[in-house]
N, C-alpha and C. Protein backbone atom coordinates (compact mmCIF):
# COMPACT_ATOMS: atom_id res chain seq x y z
N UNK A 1 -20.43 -4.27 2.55
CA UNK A 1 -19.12 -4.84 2.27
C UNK A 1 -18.19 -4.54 3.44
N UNK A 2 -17.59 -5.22 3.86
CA UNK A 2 -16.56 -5.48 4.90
C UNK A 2 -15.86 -4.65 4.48
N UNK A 3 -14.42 -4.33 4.94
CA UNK A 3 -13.04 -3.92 4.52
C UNK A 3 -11.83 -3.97 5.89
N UNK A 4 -11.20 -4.15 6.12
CA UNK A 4 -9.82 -4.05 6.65
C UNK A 4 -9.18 -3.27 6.65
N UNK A 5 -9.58 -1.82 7.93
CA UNK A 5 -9.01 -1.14 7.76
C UNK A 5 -7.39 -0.03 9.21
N UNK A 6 -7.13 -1.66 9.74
CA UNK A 6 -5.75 -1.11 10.38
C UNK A 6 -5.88 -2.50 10.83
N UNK A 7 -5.16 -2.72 11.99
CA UNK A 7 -4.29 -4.18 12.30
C UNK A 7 -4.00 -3.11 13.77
N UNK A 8 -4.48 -4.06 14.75
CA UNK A 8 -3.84 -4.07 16.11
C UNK A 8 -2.26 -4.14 16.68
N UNK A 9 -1.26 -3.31 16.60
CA UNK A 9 0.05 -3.32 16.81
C UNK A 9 0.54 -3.37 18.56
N UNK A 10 1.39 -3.41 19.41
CA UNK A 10 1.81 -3.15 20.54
C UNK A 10 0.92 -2.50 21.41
N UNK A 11 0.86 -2.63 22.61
CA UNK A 11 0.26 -1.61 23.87
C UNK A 11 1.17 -0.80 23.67
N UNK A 12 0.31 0.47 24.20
CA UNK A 12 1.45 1.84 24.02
C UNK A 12 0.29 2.25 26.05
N UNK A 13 2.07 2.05 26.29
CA UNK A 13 1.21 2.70 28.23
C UNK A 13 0.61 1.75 29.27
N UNK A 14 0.30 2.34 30.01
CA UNK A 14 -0.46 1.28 30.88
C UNK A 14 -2.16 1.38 31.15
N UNK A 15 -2.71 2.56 30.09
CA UNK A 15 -4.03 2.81 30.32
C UNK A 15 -4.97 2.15 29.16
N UNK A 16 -4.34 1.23 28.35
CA UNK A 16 -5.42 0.52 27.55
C UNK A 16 -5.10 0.94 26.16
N UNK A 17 -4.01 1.75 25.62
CA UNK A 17 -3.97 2.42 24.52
C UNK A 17 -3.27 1.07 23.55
N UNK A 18 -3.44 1.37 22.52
CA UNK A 18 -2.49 0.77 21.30
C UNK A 18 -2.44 1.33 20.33
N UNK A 19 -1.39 0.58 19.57
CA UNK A 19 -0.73 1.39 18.50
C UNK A 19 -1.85 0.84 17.06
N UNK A 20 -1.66 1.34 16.23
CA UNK A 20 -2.23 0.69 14.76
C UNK A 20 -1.67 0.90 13.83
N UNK A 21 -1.62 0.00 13.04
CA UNK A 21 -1.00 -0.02 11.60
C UNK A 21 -2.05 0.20 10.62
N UNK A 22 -2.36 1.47 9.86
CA UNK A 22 -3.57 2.54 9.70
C UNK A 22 -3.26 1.28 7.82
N UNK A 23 -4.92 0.53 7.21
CA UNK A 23 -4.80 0.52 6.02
C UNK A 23 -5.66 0.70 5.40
N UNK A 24 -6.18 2.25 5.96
CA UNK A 24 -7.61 2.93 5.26
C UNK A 24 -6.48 4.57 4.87
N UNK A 25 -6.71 5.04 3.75
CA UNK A 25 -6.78 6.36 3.26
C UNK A 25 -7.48 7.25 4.04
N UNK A 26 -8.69 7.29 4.61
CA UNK A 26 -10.02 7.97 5.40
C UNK A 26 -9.66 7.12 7.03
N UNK A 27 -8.38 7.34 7.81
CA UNK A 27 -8.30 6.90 9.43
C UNK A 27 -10.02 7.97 10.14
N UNK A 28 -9.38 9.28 9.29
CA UNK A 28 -10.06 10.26 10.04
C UNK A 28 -11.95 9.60 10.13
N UNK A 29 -12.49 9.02 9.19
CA UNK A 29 -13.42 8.61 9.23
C UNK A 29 -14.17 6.87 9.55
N UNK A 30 -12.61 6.17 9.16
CA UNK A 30 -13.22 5.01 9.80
C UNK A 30 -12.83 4.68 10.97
N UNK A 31 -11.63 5.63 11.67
CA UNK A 31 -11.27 5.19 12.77
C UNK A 31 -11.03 6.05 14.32
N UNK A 32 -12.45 7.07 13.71
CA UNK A 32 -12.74 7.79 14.91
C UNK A 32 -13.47 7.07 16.10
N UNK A 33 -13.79 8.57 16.91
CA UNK A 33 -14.28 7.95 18.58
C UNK A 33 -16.08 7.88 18.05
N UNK A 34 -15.85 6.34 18.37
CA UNK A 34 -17.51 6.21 18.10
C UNK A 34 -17.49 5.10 17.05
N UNK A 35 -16.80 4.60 16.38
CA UNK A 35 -16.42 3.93 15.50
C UNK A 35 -16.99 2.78 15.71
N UNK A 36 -17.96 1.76 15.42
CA UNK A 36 -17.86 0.20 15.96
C UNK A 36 -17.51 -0.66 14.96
N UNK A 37 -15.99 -1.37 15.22
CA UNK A 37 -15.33 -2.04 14.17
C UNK A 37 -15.69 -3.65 14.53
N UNK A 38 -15.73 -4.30 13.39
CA UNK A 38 -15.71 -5.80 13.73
C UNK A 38 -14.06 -6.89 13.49
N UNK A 39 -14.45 -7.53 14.18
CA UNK A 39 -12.37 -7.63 14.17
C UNK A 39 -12.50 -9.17 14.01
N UNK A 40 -11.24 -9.57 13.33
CA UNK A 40 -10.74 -11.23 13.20
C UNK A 40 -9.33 -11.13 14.04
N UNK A 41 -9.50 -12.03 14.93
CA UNK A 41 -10.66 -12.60 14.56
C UNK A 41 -11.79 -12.57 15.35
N UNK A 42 -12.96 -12.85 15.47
CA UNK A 42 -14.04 -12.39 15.38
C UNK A 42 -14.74 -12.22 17.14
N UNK A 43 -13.87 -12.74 17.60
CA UNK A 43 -14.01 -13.30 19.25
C UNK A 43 -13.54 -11.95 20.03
N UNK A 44 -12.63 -11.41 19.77
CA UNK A 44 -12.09 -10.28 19.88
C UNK A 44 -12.85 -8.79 20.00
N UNK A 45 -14.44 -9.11 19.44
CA UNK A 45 -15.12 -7.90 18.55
C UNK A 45 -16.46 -8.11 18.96
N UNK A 46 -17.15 -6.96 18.91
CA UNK A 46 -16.84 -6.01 17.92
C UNK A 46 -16.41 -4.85 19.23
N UNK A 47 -15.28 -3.96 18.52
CA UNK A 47 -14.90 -3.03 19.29
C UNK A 47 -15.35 -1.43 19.37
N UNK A 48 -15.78 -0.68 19.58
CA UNK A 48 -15.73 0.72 19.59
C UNK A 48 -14.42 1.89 20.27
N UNK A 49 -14.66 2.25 19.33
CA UNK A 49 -13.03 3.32 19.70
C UNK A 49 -13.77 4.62 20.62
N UNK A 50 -13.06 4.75 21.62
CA UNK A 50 -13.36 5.88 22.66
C UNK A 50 -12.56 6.84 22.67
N UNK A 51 -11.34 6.87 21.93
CA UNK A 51 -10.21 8.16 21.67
C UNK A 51 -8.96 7.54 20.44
N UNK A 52 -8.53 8.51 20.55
CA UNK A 52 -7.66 8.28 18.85
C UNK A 52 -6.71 9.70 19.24
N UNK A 53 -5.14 9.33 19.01
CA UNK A 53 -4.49 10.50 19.15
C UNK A 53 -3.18 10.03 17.85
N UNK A 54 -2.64 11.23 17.52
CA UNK A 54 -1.32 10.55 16.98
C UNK A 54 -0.24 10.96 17.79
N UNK A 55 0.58 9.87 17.92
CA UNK A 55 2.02 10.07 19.05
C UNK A 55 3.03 9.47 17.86
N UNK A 56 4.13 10.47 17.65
CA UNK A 56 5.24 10.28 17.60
C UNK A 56 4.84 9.68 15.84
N UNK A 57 4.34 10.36 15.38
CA UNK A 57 3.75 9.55 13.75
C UNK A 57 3.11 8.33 13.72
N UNK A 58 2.52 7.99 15.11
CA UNK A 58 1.78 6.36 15.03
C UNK A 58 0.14 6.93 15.83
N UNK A 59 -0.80 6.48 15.08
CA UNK A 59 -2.33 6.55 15.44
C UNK A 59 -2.50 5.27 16.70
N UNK A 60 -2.45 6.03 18.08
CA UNK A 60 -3.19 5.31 19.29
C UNK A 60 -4.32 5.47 19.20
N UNK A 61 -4.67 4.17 19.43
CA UNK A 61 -6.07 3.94 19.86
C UNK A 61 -6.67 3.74 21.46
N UNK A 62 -7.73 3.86 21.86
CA UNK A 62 -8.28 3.28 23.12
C UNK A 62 -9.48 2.90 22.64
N UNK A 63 -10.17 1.39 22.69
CA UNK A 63 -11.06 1.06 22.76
C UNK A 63 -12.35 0.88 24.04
N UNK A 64 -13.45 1.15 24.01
CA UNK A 64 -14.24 1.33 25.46
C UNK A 64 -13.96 -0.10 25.80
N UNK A 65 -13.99 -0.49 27.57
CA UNK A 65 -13.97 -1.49 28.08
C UNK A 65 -12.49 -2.14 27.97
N UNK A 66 -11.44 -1.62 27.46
CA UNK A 66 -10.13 -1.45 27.39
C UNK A 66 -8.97 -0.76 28.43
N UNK A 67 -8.66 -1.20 29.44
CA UNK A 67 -8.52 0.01 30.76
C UNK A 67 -7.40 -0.26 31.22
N UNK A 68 -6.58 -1.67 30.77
CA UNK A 68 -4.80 -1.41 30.92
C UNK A 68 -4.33 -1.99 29.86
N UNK A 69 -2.76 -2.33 30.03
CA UNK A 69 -1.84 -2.51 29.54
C UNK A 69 -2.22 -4.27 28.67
N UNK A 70 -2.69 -5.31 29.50
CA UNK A 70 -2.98 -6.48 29.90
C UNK A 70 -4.05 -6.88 28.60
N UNK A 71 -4.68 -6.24 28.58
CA UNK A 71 -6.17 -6.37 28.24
C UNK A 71 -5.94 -5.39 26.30
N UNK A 72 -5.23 -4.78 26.33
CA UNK A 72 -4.60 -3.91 25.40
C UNK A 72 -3.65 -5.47 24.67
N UNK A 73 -2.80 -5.59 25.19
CA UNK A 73 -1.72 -6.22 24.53
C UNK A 73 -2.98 -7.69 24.33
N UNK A 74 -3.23 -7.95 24.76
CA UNK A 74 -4.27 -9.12 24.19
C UNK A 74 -5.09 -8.74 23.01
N UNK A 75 -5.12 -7.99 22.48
CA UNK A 75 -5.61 -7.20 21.07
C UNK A 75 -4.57 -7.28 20.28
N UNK A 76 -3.47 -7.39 20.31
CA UNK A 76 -2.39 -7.46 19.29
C UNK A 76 -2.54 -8.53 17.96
N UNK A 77 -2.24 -7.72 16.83
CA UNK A 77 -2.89 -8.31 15.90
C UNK A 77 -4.00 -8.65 15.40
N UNK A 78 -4.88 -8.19 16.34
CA UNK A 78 -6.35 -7.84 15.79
C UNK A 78 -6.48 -7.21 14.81
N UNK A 79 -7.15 -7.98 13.48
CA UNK A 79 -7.52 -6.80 12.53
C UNK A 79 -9.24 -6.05 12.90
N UNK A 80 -8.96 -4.84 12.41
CA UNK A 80 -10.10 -3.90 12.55
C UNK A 80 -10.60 -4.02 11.31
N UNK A 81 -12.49 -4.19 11.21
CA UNK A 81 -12.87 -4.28 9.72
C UNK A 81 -14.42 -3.25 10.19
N UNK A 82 -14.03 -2.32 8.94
CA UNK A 82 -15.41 -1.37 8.71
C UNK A 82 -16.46 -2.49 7.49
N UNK A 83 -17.58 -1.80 8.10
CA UNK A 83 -18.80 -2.10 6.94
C UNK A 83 -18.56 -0.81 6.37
N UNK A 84 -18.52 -1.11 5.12
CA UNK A 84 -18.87 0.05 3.78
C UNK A 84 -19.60 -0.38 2.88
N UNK A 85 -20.38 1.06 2.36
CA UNK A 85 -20.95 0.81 1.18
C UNK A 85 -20.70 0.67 -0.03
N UNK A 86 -20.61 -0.75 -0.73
CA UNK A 86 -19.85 -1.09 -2.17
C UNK A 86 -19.85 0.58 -2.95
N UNK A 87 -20.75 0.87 -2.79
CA UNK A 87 -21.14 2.20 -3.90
C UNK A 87 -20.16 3.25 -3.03
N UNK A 88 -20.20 3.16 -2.17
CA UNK A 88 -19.27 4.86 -1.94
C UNK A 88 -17.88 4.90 -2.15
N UNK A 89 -17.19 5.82 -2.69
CA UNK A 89 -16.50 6.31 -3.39
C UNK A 89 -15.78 6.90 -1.90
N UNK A 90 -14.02 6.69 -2.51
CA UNK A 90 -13.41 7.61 -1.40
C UNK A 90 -13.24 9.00 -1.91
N UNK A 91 -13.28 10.49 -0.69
CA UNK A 91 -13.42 11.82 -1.14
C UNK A 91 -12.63 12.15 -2.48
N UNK A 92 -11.58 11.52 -2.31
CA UNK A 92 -10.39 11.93 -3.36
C UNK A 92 -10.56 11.10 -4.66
N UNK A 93 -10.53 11.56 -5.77
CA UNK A 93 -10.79 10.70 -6.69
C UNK A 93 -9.38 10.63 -7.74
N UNK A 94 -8.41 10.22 -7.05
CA UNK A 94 -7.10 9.93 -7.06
C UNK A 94 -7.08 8.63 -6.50
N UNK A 95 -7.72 8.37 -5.49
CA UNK A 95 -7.73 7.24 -3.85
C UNK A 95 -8.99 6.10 -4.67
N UNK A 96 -8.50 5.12 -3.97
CA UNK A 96 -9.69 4.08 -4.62
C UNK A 96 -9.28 2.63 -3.26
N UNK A 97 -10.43 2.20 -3.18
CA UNK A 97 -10.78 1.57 -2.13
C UNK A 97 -10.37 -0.02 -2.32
N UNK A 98 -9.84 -0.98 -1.80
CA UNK A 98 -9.02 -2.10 -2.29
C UNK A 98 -10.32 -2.77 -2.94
N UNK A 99 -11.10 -2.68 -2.83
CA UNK A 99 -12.08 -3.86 -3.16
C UNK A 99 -12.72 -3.23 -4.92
N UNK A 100 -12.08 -2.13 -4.84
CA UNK A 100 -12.34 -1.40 -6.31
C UNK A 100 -11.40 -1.95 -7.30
N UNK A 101 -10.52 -1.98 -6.83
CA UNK A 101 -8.76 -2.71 -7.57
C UNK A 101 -8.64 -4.26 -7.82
N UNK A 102 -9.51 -4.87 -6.86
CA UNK A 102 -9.31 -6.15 -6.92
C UNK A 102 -9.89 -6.74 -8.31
N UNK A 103 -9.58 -7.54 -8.97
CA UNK A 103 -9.71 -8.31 -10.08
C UNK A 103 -9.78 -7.44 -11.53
N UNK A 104 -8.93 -6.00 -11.13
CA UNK A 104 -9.01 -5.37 -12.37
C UNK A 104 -7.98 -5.75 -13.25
N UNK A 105 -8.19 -5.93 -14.78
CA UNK A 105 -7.38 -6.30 -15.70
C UNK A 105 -5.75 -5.20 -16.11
N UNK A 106 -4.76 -5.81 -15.56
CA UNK A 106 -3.47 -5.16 -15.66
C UNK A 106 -3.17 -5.38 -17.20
N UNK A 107 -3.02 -4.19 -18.40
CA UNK A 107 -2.70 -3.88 -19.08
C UNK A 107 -1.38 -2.89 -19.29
N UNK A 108 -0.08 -2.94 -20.73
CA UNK A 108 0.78 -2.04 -20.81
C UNK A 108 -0.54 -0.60 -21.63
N UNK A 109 0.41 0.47 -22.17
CA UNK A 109 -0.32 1.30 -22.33
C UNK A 109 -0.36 0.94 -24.28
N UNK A 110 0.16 -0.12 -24.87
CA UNK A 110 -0.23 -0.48 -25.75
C UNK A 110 -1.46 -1.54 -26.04
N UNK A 111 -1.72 -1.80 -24.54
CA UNK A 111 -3.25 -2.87 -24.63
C UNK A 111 -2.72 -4.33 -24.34
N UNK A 112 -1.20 -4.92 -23.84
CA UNK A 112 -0.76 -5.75 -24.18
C UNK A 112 -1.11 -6.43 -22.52
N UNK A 113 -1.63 -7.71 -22.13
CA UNK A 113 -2.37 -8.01 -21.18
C UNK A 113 -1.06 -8.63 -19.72
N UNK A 114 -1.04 -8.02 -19.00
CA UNK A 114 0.02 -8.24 -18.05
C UNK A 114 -0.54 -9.41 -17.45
N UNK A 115 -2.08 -9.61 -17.24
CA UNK A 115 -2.58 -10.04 -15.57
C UNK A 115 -3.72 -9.85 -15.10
N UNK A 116 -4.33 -10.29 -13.74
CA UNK A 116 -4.97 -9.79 -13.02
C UNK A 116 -4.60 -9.22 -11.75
N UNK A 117 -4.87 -8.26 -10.86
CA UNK A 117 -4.87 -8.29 -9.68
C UNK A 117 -5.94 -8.85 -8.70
N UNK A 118 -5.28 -9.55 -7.95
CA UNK A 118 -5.48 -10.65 -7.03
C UNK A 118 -5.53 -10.00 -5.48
N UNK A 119 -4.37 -9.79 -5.33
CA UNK A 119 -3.94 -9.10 -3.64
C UNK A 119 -3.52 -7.56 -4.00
N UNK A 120 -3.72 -6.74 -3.21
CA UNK A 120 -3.02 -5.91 -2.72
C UNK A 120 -2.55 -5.63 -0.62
N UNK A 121 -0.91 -4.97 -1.93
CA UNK A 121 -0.51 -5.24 -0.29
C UNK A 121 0.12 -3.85 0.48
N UNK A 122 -0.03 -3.59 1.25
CA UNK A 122 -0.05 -2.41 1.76
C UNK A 122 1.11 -2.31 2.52
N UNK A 123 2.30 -1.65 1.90
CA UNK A 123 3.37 -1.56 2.71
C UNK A 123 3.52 -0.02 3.22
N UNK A 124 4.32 0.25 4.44
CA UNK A 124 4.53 1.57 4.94
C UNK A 124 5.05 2.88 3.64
N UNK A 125 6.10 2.17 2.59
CA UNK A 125 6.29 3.22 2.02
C UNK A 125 5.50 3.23 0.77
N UNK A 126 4.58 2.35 0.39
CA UNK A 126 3.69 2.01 -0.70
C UNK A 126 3.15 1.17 -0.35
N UNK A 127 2.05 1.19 -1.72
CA UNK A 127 1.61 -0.30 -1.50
C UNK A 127 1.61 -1.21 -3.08
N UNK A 128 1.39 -2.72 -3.33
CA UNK A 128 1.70 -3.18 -3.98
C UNK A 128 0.47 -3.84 -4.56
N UNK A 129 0.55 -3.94 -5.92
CA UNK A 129 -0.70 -5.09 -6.40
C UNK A 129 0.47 -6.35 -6.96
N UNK A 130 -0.61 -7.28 -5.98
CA UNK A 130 -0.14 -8.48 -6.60
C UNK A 130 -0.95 -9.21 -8.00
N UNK A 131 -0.35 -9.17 -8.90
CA UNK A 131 -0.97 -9.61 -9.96
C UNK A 131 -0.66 -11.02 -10.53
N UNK A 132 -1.28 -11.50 -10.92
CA UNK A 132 -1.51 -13.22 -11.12
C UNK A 132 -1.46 -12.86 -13.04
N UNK A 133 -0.59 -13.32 -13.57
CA UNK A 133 0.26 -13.68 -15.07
C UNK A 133 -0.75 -14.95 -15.35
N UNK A 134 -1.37 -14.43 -16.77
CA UNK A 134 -1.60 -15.69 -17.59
C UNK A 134 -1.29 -17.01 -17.01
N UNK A 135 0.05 -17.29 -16.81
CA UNK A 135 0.42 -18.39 -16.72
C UNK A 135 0.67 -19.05 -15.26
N UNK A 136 0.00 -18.34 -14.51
CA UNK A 136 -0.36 -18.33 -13.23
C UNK A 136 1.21 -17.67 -12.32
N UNK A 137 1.69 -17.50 -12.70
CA UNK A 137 3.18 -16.96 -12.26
C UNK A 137 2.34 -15.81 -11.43
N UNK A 138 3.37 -14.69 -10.58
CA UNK A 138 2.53 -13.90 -9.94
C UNK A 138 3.68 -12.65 -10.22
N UNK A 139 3.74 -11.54 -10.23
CA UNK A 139 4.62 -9.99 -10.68
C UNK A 139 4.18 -9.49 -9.35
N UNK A 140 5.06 -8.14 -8.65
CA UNK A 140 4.72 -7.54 -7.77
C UNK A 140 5.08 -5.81 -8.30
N UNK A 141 3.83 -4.89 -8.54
CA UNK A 141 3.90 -3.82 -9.20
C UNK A 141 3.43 -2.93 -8.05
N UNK A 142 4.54 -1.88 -8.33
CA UNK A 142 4.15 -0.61 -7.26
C UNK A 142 3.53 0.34 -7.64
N UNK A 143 2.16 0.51 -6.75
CA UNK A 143 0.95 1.07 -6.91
C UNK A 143 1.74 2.42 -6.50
N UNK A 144 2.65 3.13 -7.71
CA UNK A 144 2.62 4.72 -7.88
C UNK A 144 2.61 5.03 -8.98
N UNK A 145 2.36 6.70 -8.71
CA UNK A 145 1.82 7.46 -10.14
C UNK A 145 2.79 7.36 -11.08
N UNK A 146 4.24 6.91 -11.36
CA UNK A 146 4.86 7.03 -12.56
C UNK A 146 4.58 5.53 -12.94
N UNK A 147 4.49 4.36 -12.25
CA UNK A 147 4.02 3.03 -13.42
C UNK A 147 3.11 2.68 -13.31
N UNK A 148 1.63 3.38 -12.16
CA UNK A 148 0.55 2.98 -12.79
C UNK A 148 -0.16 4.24 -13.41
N UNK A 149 -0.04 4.64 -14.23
CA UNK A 149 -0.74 5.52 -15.00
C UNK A 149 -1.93 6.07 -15.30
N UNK A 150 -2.98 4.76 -15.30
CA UNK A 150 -4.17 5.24 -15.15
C UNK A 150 -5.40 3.81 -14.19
N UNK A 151 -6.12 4.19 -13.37
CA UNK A 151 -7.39 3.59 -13.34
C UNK A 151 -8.37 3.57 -13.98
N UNK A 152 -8.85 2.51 -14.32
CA UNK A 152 -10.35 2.87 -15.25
C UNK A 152 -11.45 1.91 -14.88
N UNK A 153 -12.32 2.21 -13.98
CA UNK A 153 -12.79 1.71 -12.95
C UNK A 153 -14.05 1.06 -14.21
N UNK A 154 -14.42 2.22 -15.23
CA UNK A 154 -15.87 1.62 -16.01
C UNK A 154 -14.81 0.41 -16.96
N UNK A 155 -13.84 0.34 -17.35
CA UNK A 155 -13.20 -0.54 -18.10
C UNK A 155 -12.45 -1.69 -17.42
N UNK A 156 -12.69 -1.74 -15.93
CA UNK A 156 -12.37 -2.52 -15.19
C UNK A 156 -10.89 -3.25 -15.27
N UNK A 157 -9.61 -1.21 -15.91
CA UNK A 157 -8.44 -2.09 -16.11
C UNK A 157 -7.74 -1.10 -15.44
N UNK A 158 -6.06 -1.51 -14.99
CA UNK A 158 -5.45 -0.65 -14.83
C UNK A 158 -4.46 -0.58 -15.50
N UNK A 159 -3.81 1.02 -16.04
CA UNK A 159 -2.54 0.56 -17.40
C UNK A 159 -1.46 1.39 -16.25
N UNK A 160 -0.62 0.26 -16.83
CA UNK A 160 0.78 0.46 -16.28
C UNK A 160 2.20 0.88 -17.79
N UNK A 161 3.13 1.32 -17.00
CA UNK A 161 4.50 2.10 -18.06
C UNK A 161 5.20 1.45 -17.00
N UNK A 162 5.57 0.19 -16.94
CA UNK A 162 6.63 -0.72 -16.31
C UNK A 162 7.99 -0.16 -16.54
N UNK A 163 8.83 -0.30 -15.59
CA UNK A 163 10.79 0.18 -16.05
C UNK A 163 10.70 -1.24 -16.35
N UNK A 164 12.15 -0.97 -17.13
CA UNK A 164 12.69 -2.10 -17.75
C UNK A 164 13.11 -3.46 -16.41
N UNK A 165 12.50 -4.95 -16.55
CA UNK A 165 13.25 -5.82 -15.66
C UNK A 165 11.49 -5.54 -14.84
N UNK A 166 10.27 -5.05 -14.49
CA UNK A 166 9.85 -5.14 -13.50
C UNK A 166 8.88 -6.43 -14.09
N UNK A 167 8.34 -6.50 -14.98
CA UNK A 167 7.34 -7.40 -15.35
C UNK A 167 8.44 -8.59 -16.14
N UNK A 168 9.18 -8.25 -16.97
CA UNK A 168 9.96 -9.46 -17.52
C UNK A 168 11.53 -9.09 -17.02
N UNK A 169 12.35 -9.72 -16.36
CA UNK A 169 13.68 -10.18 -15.69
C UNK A 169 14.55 -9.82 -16.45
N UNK A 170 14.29 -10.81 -17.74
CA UNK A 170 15.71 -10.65 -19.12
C UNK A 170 15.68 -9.38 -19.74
N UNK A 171 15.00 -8.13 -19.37
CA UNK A 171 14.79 -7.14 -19.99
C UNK A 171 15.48 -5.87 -19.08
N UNK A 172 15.65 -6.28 -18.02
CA UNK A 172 16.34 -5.74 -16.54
C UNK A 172 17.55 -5.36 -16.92
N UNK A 173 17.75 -3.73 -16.42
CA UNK A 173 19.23 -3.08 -17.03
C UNK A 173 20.08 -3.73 -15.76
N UNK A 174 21.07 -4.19 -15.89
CA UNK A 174 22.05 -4.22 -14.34
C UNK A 174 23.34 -3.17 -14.68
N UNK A 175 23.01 -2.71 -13.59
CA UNK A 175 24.45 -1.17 -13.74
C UNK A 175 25.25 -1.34 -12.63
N UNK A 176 26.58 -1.33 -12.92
CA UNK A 176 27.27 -2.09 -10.97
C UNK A 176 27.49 -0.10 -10.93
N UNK A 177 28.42 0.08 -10.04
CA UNK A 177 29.14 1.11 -9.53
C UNK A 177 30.04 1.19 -10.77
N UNK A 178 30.90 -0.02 -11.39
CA UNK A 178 32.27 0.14 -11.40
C UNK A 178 32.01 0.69 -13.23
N UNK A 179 30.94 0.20 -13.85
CA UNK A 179 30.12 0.56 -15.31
C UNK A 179 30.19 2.21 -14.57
N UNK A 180 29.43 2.59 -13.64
CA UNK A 180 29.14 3.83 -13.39
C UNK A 180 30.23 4.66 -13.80
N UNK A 181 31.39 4.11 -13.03
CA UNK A 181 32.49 5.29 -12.44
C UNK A 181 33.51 4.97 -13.84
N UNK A 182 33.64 4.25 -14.61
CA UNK A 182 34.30 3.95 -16.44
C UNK A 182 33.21 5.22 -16.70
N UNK A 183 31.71 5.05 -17.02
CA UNK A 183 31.08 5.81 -17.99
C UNK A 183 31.62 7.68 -17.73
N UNK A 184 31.60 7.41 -15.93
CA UNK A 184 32.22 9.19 -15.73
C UNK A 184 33.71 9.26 -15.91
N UNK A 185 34.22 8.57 -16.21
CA UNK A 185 35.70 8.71 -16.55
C UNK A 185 36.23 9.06 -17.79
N UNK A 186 35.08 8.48 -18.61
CA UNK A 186 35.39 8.54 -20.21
C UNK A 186 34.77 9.91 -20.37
N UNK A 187 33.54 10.21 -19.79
CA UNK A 187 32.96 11.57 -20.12
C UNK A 187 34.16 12.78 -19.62
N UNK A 188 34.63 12.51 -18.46
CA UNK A 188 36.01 13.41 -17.91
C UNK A 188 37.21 13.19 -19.45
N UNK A 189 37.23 12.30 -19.70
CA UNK A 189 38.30 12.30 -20.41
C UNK A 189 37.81 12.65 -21.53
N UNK A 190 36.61 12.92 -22.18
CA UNK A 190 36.53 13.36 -23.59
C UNK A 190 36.05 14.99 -23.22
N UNK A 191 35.97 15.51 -22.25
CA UNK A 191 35.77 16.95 -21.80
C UNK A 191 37.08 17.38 -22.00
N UNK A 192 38.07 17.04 -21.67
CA UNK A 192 39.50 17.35 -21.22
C UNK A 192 39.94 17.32 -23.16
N UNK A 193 39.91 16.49 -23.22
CA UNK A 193 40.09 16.40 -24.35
C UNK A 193 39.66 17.94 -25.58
N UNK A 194 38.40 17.74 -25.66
CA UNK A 194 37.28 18.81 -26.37
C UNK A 194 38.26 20.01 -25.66
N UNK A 195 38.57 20.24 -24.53
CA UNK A 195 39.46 21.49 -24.22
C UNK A 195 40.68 21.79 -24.82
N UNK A 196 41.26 20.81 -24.67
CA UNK A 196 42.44 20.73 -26.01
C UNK A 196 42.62 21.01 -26.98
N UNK A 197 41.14 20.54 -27.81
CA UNK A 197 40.81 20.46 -29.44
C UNK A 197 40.43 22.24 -29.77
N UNK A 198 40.16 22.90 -28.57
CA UNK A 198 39.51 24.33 -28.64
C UNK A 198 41.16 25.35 -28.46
């Protein structure tokens, strides 16, 4: 099985290096020196990585046969794709591999059927499952531990504890500032008060 695991970003230097946008959990293992990745698109590839450093919180790469700036920036946007084995499991069994997630059945924690997931999308401060609604509509749910609750990889579902407004709109609390600063005003004024009454 294929997988997609970083995206070719900027030349970093003039010796062949670049930057990557890391979308493997395991960099340390799919995107060491020695690595031979196959890339889309496909003309581009297949590459082997000859060094790996992190600068400044971003994973440089140097690929062999990669030797300036020129030849670097012509890689931009290259995605990097590992072969993996459907069966292996990532170390952490918290961590689960996109192709594990894909088409699992999105349930609330009463059994009530949200969806499927379709895409996931991997943003810097999370990442997201895109899930496809009965009615073909599509929801965008953030893959963290307080609303997705559990994986269940043999039941092929994942249960979610949605806030109010994320899966249905009309259910969405709206709170301005100005609700805020009335609700602490009245609480000031019934404190003040209760001091009085004492």
């Amino acid at each position: 099985m294929q997988l997609v695991v970083a995206r070719i970003g900027r030349a970093h230097g003039i010796k062949g290096e670049v930057t990557v946008e890391v979308r493997t959990d395991e960099p340390e293992l799919r995107l060491g020196p020695g690595a031979v990745l196959a890339t889309e698109p496909a003309s581009t590839g297949p590459l082997t990585i000859e060094t790996g450093r992190v600068h400044s919180g971003r994973l440089l790469l140097r690929f062999e046969g990669v030797r300036d700036r020129t030849a670097a920036e012509a890689l931009r946007n290259t995605l990097l794709i590992a072969d993996v084995d459907p069966a292996e499991l990532p170390e952490d069994p918290e961590e689960f591999y996109d192709h594990q997630l894909m088409d699992l059945d999105v349930v609330l924690a009463d059994g009530t059927e949200i969806g499927r997931i379709t895409e996931i999308t991997h943003l810097p401060s999370q990442d997201l499952f895109i899930v496809e609604r009965p009615d073909g509509s599509e929801v965008m749910i953030p893959f963290v531990e307080e609303i997705v609750t559990e994986i269940d990889l043999e039941e092929q579902r994942a249960v979610i504890t949605p806030p109010p407004g994320l899966i249905d709109e009309s259910q969405a609390v709206v709170v301005s500032t100005r609700d805020e600063e009335a609700a602490a005003g009245s609480a000031r004024d019934g404190s003040d008060e209760a001091g009085k009454d004492a």
